[in-house]
C-alpha atoms as a PDB file:
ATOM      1  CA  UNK A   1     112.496 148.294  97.421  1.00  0.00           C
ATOM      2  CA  UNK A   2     114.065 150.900  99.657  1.00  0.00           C
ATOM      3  CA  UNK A   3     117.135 150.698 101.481  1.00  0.00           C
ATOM      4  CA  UNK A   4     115.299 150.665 104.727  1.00  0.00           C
ATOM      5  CA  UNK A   5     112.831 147.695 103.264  1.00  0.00           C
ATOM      6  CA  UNK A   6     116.209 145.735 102.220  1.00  0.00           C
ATOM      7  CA  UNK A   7     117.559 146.353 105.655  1.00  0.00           C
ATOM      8  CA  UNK A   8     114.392 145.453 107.835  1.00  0.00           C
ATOM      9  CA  UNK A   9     113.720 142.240 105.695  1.00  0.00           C
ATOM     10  CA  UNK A  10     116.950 141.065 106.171  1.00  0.00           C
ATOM     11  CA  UNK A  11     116.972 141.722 109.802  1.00  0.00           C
ATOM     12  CA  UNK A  12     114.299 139.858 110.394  1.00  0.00           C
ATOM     13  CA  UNK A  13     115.698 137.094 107.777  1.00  0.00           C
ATOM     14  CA  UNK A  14     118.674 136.907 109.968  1.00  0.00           C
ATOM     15  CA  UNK A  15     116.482 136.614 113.421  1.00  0.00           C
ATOM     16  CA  UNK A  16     114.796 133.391 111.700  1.00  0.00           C
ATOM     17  CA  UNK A  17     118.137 132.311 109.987  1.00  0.00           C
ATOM     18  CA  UNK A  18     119.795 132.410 113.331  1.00  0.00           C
ATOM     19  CA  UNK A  19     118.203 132.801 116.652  1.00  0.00           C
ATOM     20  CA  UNK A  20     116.138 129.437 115.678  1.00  0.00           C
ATOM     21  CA  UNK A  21     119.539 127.708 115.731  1.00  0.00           C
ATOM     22  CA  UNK A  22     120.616 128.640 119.228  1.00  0.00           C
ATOM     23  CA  UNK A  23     120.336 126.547 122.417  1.00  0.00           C
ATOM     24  CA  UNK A  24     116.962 127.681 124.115  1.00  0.00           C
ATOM     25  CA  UNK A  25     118.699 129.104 127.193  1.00  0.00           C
ATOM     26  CA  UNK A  26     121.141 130.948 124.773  1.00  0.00           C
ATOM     27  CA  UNK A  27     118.233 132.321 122.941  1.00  0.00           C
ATOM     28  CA  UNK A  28     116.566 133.423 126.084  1.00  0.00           C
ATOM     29  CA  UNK A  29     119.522 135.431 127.392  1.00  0.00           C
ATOM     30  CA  UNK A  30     119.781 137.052 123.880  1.00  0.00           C
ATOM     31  CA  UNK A  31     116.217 138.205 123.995  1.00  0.00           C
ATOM     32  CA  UNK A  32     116.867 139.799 127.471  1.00  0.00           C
ATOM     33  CA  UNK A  33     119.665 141.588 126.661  1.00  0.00           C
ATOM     34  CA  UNK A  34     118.059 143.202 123.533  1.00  0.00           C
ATOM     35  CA  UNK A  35     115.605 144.157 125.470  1.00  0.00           C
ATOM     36  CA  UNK A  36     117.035 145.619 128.212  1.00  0.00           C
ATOM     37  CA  UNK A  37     119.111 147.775 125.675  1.00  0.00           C
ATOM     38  CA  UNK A  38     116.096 149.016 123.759  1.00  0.00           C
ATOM     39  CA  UNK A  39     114.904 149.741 127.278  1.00  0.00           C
ATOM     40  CA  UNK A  40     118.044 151.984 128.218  1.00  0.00           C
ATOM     41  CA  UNK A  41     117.805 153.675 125.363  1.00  0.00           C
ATOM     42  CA  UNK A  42     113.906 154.730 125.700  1.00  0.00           C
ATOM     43  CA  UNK A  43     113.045 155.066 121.857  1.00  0.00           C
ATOM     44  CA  UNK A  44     109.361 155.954 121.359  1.00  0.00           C
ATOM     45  CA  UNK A  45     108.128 151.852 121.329  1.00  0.00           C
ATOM     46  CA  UNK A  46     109.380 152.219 124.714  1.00  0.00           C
ATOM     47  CA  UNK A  47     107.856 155.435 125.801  1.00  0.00           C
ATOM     48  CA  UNK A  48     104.718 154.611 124.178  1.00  0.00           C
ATOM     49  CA  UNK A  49     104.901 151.338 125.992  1.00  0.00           C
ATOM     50  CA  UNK A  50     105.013 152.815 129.357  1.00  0.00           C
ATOM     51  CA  UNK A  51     101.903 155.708 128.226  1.00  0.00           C
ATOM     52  CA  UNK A  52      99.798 152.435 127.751  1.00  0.00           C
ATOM     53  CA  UNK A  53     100.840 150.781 131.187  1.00  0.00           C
ATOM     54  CA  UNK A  54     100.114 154.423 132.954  1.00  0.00           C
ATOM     55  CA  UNK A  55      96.232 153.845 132.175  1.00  0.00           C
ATOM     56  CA  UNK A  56      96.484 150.154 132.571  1.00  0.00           C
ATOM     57  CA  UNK A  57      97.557 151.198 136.614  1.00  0.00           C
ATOM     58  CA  UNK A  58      96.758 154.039 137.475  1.00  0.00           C
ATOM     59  CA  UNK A  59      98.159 155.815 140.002  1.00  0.00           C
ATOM     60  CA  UNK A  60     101.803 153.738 139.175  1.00  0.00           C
ATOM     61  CA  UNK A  61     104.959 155.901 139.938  1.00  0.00           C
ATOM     62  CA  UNK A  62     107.487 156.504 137.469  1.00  0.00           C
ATOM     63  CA  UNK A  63     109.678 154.026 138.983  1.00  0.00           C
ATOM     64  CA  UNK A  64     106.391 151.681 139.416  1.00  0.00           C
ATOM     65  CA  UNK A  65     106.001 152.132 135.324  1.00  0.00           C
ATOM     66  CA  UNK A  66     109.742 151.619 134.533  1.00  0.00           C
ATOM     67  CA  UNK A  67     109.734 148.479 136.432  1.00  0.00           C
ATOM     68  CA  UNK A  68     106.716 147.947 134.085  1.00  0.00           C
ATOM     69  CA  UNK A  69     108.487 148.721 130.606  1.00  0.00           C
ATOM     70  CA  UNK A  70     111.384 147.017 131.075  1.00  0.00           C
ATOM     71  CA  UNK A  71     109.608 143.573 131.808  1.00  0.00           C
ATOM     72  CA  UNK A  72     107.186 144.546 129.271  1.00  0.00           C
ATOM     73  CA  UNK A  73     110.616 144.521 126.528  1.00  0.00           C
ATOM     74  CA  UNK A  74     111.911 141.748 128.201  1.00  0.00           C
ATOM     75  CA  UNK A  75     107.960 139.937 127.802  1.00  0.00           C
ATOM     76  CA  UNK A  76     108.190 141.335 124.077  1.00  0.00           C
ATOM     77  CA  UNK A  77     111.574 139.908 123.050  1.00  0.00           C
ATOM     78  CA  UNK A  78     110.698 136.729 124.631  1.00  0.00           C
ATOM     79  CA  UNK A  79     107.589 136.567 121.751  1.00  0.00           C
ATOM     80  CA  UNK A  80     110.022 137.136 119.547  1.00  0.00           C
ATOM     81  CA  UNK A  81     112.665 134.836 120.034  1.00  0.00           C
ATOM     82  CA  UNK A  82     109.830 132.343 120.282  1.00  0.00           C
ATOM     83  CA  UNK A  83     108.449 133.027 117.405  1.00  0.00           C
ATOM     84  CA  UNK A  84     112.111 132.468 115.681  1.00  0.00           C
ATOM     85  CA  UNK A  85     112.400 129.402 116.772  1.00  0.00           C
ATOM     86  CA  UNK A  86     109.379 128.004 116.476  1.00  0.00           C
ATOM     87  CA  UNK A  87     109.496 126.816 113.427  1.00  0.00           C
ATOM     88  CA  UNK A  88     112.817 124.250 114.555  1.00  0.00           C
ATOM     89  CA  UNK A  89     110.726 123.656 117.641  1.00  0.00           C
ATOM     90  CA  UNK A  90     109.846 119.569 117.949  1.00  0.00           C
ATOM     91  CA  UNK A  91     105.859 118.795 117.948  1.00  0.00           C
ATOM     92  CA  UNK A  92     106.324 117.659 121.732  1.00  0.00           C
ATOM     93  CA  UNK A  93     108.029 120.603 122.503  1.00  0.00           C
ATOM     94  CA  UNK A  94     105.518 122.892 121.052  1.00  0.00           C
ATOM     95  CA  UNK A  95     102.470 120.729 122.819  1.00  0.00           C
ATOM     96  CA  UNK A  96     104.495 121.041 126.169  1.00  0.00           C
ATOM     97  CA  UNK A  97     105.179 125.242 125.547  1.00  0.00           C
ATOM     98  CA  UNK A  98     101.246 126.191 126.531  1.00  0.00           C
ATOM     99  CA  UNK A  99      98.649 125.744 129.374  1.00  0.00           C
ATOM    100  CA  UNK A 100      95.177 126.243 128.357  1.00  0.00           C
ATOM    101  CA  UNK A 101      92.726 126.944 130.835  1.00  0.00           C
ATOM    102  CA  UNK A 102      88.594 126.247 130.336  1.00  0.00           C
ATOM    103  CA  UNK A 103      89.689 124.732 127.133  1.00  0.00           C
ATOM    104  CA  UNK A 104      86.287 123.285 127.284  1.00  0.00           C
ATOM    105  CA  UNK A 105      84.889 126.692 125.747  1.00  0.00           C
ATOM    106  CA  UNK A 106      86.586 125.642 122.718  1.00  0.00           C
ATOM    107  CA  UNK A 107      86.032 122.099 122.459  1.00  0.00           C
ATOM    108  CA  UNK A 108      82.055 122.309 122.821  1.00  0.00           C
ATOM    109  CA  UNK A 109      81.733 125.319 120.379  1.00  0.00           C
ATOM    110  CA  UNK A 110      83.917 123.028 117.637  1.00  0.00           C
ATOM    111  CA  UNK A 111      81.770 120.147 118.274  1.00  0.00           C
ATOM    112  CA  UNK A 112      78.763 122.182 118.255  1.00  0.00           C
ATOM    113  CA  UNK A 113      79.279 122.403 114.613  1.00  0.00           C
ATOM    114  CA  UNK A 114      78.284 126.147 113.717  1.00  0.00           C
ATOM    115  CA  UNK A 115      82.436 127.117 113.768  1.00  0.00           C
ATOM    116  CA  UNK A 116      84.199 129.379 116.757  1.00  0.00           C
ATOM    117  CA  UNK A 117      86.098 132.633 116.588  1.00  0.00           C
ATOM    118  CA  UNK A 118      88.924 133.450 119.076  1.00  0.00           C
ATOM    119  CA  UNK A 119      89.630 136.478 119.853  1.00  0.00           C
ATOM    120  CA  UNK A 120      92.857 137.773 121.504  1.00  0.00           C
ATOM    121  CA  UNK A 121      94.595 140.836 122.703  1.00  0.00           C
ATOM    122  CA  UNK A 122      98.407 141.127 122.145  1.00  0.00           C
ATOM    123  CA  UNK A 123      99.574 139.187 125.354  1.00  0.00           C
ATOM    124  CA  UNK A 124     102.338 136.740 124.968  1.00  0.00           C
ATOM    125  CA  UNK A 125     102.656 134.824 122.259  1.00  0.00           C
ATOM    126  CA  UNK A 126      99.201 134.469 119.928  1.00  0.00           C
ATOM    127  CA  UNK A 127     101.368 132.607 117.571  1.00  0.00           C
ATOM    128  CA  UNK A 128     102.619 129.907 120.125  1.00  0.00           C
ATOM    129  CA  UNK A 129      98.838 129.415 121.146  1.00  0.00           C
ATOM    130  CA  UNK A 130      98.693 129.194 117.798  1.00  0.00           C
ATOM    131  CA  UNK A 131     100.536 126.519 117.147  1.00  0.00           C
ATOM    132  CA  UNK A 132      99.012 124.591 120.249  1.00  0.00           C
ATOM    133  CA  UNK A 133      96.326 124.572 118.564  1.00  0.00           C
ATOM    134  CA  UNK A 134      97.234 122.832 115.177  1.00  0.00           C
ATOM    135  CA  UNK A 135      99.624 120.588 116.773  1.00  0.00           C
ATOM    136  CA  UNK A 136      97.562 119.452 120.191  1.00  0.00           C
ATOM    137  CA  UNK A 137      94.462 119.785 119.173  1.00  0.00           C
ATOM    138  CA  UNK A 138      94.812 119.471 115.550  1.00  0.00           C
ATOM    139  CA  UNK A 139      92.035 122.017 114.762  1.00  0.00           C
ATOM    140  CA  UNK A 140      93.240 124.259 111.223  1.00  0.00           C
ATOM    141  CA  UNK A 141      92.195 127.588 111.550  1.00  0.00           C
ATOM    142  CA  UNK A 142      92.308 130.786 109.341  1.00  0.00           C
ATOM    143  CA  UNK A 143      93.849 133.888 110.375  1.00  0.00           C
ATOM    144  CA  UNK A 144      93.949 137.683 108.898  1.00  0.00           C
ATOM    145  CA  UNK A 145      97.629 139.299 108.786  1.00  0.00           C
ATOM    146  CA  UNK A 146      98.423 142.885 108.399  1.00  0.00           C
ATOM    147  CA  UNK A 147     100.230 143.921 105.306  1.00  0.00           C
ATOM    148  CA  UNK A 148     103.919 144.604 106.213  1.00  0.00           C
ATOM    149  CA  UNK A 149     106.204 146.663 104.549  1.00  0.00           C
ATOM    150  CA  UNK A 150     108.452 145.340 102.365  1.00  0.00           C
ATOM    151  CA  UNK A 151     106.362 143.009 100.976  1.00  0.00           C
ATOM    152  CA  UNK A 152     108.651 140.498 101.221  1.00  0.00           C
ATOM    153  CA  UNK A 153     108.453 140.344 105.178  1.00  0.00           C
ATOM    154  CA  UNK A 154     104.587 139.930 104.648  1.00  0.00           C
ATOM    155  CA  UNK A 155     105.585 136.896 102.454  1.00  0.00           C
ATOM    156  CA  UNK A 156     107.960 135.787 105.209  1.00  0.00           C
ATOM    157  CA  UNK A 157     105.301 136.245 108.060  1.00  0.00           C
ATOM    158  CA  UNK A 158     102.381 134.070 105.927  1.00  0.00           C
ATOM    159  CA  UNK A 159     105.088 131.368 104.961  1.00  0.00           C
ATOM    160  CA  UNK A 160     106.132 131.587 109.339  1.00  0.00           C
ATOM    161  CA  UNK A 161     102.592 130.935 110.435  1.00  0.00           C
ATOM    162  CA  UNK A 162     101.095 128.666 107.433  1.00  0.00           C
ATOM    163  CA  UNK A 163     104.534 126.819 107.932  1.00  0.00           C
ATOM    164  CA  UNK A 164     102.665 126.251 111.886  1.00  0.00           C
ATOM    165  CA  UNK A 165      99.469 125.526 110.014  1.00  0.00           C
ATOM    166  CA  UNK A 166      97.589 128.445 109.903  1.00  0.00           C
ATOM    167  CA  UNK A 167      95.451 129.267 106.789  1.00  0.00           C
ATOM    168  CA  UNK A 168      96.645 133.500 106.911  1.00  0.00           C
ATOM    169  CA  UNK A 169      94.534 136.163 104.689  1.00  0.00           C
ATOM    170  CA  UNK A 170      95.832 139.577 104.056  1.00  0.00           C
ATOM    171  CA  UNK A 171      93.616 142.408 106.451  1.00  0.00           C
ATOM    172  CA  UNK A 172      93.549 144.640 103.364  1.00  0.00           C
ATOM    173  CA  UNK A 173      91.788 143.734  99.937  1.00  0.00           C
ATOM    174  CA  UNK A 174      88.386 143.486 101.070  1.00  0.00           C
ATOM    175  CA  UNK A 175      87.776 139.558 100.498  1.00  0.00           C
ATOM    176  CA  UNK A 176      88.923 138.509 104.005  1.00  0.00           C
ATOM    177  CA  UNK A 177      85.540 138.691 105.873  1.00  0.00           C
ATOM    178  CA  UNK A 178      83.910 136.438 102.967  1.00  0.00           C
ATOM    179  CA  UNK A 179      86.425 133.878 103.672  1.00  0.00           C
ATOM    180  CA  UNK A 180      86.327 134.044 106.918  1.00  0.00           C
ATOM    181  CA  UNK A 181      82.531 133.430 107.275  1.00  0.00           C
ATOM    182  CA  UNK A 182      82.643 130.465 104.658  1.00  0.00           C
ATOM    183  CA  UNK A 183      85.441 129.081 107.057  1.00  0.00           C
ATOM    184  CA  UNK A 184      83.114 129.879 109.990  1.00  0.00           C
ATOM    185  CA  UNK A 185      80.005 128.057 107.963  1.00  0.00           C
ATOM    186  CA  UNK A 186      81.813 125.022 107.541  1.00  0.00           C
ATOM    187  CA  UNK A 187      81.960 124.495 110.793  1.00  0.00           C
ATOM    188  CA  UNK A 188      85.842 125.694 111.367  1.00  0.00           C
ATOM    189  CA  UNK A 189      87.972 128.026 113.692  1.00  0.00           C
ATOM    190  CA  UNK A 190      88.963 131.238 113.259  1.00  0.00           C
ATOM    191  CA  UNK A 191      91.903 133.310 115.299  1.00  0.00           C
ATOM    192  CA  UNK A 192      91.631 137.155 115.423  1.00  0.00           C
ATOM    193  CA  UNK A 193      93.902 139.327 117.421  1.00  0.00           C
ATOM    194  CA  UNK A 194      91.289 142.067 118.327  1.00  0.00           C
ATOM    195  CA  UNK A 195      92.554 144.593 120.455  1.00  0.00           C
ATOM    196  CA  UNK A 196      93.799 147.002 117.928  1.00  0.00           C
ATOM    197  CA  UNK A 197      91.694 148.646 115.022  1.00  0.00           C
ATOM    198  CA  UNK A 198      93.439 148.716 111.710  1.00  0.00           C
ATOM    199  CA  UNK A 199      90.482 150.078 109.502  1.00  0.00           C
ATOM    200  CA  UNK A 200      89.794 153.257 111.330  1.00  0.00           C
ATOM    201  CA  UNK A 201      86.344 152.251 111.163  1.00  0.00           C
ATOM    202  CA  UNK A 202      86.054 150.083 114.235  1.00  0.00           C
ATOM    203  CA  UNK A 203      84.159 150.152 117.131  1.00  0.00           C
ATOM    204  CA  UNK A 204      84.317 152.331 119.980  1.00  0.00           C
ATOM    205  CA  UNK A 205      84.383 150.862 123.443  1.00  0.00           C
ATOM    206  CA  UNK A 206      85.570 151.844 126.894  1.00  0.00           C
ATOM    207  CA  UNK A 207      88.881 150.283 127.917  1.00  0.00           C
ATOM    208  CA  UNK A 208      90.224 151.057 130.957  1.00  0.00           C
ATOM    209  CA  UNK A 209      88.613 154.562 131.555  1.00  0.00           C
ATOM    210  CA  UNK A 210      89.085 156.031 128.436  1.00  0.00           C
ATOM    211  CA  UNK A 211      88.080 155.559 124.679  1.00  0.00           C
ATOM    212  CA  UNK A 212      89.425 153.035 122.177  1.00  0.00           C
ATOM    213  CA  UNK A 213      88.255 151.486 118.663  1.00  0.00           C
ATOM    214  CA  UNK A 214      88.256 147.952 118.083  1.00  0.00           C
ATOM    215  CA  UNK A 215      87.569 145.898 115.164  1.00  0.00           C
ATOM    216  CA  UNK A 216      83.669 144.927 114.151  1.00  0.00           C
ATOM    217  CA  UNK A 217      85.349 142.114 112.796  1.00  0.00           C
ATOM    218  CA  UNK A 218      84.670 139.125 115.212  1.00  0.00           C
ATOM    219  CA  UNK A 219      81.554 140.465 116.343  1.00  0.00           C
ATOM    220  CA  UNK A 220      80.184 140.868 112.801  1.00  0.00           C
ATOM    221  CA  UNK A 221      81.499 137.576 112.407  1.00  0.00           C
ATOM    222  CA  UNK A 222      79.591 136.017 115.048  1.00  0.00           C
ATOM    223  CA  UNK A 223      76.125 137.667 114.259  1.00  0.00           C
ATOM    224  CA  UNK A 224      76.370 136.601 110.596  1.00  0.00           C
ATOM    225  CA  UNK A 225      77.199 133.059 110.842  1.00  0.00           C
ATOM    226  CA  UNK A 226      76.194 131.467 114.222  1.00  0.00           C
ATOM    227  CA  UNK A 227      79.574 130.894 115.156  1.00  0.00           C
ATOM    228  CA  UNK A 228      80.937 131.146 119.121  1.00  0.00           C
ATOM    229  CA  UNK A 229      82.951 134.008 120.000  1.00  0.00           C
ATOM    230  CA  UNK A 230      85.584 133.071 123.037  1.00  0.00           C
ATOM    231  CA  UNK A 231      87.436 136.051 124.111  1.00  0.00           C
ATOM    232  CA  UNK A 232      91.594 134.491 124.920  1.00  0.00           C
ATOM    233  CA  UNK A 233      93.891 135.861 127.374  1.00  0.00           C
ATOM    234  CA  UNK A 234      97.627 134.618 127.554  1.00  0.00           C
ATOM    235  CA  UNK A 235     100.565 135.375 129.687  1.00  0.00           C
ATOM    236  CA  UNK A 236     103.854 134.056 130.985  1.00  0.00           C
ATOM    237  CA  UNK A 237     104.917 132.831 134.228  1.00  0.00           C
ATOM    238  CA  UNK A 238     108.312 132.033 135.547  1.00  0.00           C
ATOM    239  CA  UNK A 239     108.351 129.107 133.722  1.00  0.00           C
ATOM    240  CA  UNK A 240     109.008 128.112 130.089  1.00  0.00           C
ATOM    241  CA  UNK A 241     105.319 127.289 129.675  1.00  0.00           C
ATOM    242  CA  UNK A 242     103.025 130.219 128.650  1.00  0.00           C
ATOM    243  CA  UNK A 243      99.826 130.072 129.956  1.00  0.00           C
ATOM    244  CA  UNK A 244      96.653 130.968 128.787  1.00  0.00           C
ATOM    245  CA  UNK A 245      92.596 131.093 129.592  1.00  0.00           C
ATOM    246  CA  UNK A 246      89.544 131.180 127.088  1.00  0.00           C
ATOM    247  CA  UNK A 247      86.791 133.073 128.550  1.00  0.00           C
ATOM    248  CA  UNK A 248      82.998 132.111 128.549  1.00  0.00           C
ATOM    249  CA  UNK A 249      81.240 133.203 125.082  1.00  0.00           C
ATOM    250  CA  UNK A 250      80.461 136.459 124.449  1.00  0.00           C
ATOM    251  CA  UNK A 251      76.284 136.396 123.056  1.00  0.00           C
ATOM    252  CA  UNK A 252      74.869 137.824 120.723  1.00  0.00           C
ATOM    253  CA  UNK A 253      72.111 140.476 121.641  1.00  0.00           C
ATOM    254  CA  UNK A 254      68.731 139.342 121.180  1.00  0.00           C
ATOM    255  CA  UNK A 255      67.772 142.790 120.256  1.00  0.00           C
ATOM    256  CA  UNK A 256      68.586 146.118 118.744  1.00  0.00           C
ATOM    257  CA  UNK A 257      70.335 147.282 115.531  1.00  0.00           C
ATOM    258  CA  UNK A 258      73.136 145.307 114.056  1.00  0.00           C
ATOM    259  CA  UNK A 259      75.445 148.446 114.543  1.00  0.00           C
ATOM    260  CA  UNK A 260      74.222 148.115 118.064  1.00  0.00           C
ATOM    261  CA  UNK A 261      74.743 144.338 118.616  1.00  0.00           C
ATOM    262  CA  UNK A 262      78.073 144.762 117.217  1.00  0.00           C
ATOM    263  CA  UNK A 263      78.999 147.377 119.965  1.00  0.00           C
ATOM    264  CA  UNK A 264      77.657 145.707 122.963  1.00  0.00           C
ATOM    265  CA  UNK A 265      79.802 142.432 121.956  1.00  0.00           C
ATOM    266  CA  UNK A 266      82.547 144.737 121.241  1.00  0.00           C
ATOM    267  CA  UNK A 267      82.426 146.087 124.847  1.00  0.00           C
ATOM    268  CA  UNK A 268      82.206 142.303 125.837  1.00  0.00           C
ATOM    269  CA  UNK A 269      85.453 141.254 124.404  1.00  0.00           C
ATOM    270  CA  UNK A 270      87.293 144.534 125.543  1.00  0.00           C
ATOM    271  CA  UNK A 271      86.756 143.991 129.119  1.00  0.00           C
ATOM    272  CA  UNK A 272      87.473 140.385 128.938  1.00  0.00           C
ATOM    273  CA  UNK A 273      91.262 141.371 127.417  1.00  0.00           C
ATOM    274  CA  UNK A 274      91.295 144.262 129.798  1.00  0.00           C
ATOM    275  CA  UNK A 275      90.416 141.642 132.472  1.00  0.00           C
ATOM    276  CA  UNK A 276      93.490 139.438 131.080  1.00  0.00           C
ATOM    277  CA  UNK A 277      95.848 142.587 130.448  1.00  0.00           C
ATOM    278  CA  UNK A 278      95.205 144.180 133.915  1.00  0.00           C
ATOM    279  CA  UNK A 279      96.020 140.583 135.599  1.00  0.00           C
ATOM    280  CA  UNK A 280      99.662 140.400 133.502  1.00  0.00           C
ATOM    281  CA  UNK A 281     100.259 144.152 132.078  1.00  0.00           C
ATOM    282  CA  UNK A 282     103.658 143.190 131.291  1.00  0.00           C
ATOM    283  CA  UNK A 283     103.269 140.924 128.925  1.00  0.00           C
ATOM    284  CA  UNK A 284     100.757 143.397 126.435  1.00  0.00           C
ATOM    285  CA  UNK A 285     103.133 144.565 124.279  1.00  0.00           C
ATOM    286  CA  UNK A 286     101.126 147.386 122.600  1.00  0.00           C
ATOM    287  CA  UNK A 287     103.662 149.601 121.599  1.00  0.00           C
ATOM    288  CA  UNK A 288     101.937 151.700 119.369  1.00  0.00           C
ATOM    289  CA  UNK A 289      99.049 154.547 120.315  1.00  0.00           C
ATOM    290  CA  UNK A 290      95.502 153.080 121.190  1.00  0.00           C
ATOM    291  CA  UNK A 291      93.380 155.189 122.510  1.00  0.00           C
ATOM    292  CA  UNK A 292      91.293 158.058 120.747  1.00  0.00           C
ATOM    293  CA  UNK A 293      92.694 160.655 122.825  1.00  0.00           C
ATOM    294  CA  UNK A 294      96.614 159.646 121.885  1.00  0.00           C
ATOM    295  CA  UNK A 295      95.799 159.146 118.177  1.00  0.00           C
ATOM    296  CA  UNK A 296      93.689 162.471 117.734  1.00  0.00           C
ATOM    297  CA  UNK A 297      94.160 164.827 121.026  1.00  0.00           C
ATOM    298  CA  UNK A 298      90.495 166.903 119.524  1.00  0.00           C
ATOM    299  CA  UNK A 299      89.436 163.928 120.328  1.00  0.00           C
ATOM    300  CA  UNK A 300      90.381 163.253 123.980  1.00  0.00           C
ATOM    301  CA  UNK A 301      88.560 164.348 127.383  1.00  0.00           C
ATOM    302  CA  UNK A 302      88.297 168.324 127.897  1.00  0.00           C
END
């Protein structure tokens, strides 16, 4: 392991060592003032941050889009100080943390039998919802997690999350899908964050005016097992309880080419998260490049 591996993995062992210890308001403050640091110092997270938010408004001013960033950090370190602590947090407390809204989505696709998929954009805090989930509703579901480097901050995410009660698959290795449509089969849930392609072979959609790529995943998913897909938005208020909405299903075709099906529902999801993200831009915290035209410029608009 490299020096840089030893140093992030024990950063973030100290965050989880520590920050899940402090008083909630103390936690709170801390999360602001990292972020507001990270935002003076306008590193390229926070740059890249404020690139996304341009397309999400168009049209914003520069001061319009610095507003923007900095509650975007301060939405950002929020997640994470959450996520800290959530592990200390009491069952009550975590039932009390998040507002669902047309829940009923949900419930009638799990009684329905043939499984669900959720889908969700990086708003808020997908692991809170998460945990909402196992602990109010007491629905299991399985998960996919990137690889992180070291590997021992991979091991510390999956023991985090299956700690919440999440079953969590590593994206890479190829035997994820499988799983995932067995769980699906049997009549269970599945949680995808979906607004980001990892593969480089996702699917290209139109998101806010421009080209993206998002994964085939929950739509393949969907086509090949029966199973609901329920596009999620979250966000925060001024409150401490995040709120959150699950949108009507998104059908599958009843013609055309499975590539084809699998792009229409594609579009589907990405303008119900653009819906959710244009509502509360703030609290997307995609800090990394999205669209075609900022990951490969020969591939942007003349």
């Amino acid at each position: 392991m490299s020096a840089q591996d030893r140093l992030t993995d024990a950063l973030y062992g100290l965050g989880w060592g520590t920050v899940k210890k402090l008083p909630e308001p103390v936690a709170a403050r801390l999360g602001r003032s990292i972020a507001d640091l990270a935002w003076k110092q306008r590193g390229k997270g926070v740059q890249r941050l404020e690139s996304n938010y341009a397309r999400v408004v168009p049209g914003a001013s520069p001061e319009r889009l610095a507003e923007l960033s900095r509650a975007g950090m301060r939405s950002y370190l929020r997640y994470w100080m959450e996520s800290f602590r959530l592990p200390a947090w009491s069952k009550e407390r975590i039932r009390d943390g998040f507002e669902a809204k047309d829940l009923h989505h949900l419930t009638e696709g799990m009684a329905a039998g043939k499984g669900v998929i959720l889908a969700l954009p990086h708003l808020a805090n997908w692991d809170l919802a998460g945990a909402w989930v196992t602990t109010k509703l007491g629905i299991p579901f399985t998960t996919v997690a990137e690889r992180l480097k070291p590997e021992t901050l991979y091991d510390r995410f999956v023991a985090y999350r299956e700690g919440l009660g999440m079953e969590v698959l590593p994206h890479s290795g190829g035997t994820a899908f499988g799983t995932l449509a067995r769980r699906l089969r049997d009549g269970g849930l599945v949680c995808l964050v979906a607004d980001r392609d990892l593969s480089a072979s996702g699917v290209e959609v139109d998101f806010f005016g421009d080209t993206a790529r998002m994964p085939a995943g929950p739509a393949l998913l969907a086509q090949q097992t029966g199973a609901r897909l329920l596009p999620v938005t979250l966000w925060y208020d001024d409150s401490p309880v995040m709120q959150g909405r699950v949108h009507p299903p998104v059908e599958v075709p009843e013609s055309g080419t499975r590539a084809e099906k699998t792009s229409v529902m594609t579009q589907a999801l990405a303008e119900a998260f653009a819906t959710g993200i244009a509502d509360h831009p703030a609290d997307w915290h995609m800090l990394q490049r999205l669209w075609l035209a900022d990951l490969d410029p020969a591939k942007g608009r003349p």
